[in-house]
C-alpha atoms as a PDB file:
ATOM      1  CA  UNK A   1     -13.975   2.066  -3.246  1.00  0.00           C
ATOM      2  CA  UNK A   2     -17.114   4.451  -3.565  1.00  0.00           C
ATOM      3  CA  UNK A   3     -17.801   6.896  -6.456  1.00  0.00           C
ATOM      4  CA  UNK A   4     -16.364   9.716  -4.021  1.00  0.00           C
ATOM      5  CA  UNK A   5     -13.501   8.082  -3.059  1.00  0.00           C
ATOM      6  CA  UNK A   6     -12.885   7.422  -6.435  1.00  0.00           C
ATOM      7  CA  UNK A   7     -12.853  11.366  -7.132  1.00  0.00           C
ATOM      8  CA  UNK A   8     -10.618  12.135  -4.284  1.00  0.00           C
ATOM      9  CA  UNK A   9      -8.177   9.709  -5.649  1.00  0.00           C
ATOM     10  CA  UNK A  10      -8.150  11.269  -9.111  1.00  0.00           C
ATOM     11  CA  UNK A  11      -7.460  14.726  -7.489  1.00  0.00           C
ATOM     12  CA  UNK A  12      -4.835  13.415  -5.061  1.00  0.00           C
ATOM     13  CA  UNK A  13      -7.071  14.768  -1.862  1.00  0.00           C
ATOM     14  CA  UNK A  14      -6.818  11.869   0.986  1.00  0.00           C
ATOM     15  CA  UNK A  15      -9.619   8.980   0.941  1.00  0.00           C
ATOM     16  CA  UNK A  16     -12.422   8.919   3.305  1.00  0.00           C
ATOM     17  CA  UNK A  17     -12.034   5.344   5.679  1.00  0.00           C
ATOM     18  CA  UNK A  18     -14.689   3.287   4.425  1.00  0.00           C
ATOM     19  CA  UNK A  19     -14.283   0.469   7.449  1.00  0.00           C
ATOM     20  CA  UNK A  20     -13.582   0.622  10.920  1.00  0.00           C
ATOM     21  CA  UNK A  21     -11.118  -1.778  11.022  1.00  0.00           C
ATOM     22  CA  UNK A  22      -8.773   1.035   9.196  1.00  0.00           C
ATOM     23  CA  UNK A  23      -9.489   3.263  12.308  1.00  0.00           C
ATOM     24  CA  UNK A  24      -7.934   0.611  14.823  1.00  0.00           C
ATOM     25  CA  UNK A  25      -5.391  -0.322  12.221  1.00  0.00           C
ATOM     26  CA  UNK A  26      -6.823  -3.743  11.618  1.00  0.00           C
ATOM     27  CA  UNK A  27      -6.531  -3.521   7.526  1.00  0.00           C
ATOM     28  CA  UNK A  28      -7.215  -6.076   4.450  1.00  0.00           C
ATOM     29  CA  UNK A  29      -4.007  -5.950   2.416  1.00  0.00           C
ATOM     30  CA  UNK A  30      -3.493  -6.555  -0.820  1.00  0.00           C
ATOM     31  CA  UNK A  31      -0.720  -8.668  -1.891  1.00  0.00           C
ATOM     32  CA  UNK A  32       3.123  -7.327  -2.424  1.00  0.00           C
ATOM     33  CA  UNK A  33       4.368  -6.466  -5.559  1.00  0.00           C
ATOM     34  CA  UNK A  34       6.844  -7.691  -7.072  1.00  0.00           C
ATOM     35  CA  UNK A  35      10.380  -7.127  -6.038  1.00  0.00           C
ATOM     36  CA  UNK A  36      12.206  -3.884  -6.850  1.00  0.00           C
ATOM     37  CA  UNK A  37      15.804  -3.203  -6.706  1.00  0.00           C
ATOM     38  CA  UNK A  38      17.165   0.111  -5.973  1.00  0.00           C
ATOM     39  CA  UNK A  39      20.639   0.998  -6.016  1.00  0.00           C
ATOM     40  CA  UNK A  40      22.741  -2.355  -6.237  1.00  0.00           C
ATOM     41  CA  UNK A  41      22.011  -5.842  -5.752  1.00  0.00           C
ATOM     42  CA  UNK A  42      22.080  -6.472  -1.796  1.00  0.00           C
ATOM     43  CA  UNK A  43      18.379  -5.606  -1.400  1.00  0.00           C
ATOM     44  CA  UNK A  44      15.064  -5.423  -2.956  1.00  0.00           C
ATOM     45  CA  UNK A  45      12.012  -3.655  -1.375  1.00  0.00           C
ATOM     46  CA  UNK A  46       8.280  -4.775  -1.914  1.00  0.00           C
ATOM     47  CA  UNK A  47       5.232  -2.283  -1.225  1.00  0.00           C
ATOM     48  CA  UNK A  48       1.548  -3.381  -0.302  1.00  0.00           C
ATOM     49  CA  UNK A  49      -1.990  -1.544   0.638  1.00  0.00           C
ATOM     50  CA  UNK A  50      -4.997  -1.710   2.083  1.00  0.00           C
ATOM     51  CA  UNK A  51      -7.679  -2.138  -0.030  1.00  0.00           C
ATOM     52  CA  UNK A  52      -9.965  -0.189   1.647  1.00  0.00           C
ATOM     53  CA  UNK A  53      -7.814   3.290   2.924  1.00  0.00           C
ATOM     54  CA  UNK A  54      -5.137   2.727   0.958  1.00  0.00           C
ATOM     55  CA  UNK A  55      -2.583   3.262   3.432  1.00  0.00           C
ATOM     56  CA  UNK A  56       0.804   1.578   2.547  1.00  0.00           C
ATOM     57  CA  UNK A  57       3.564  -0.690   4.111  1.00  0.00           C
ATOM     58  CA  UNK A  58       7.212  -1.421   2.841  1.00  0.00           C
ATOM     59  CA  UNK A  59       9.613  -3.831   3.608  1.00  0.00           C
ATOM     60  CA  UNK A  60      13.055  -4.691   2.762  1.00  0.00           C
ATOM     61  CA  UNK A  61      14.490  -8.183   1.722  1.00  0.00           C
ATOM     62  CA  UNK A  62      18.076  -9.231   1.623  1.00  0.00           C
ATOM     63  CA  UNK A  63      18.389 -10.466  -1.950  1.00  0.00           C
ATOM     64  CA  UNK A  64      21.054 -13.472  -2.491  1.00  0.00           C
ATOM     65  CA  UNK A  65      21.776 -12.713  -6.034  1.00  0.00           C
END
């Protein structure tokens, strides 16, 4: 992330795309987090992002617990 991205961030304005890959939607993720549970125990959700626009995905697991 540039120094003016990094300013954006800190005053929650959207981040500039710094590669074109972002444009076309072809993205370098990060890795999931870990899993969180919200409201019971059936599923758990992780969240990743793309380290360069920051854009985010979710998904839902089915949790055997």
């Amino acid at each position: 992330m540039n120094k003016e991205n990094t300013f954006r961030a800190l005053k929650d304005q959207p981040l500039f795309v710094e590669r074109w890959q972002c444009r076309f939607g072809w993205h370098r993720w990060l890795k999931w987090s870990n899993l969180e549970q919200k409201g019971g125990n059936l599923y758990a959700y992780q969240h990743r992002y793309c380290a360069d626009c920051n854009e985010g995905q979710s998904r839902k697991l089915k949790t055997d617990w």
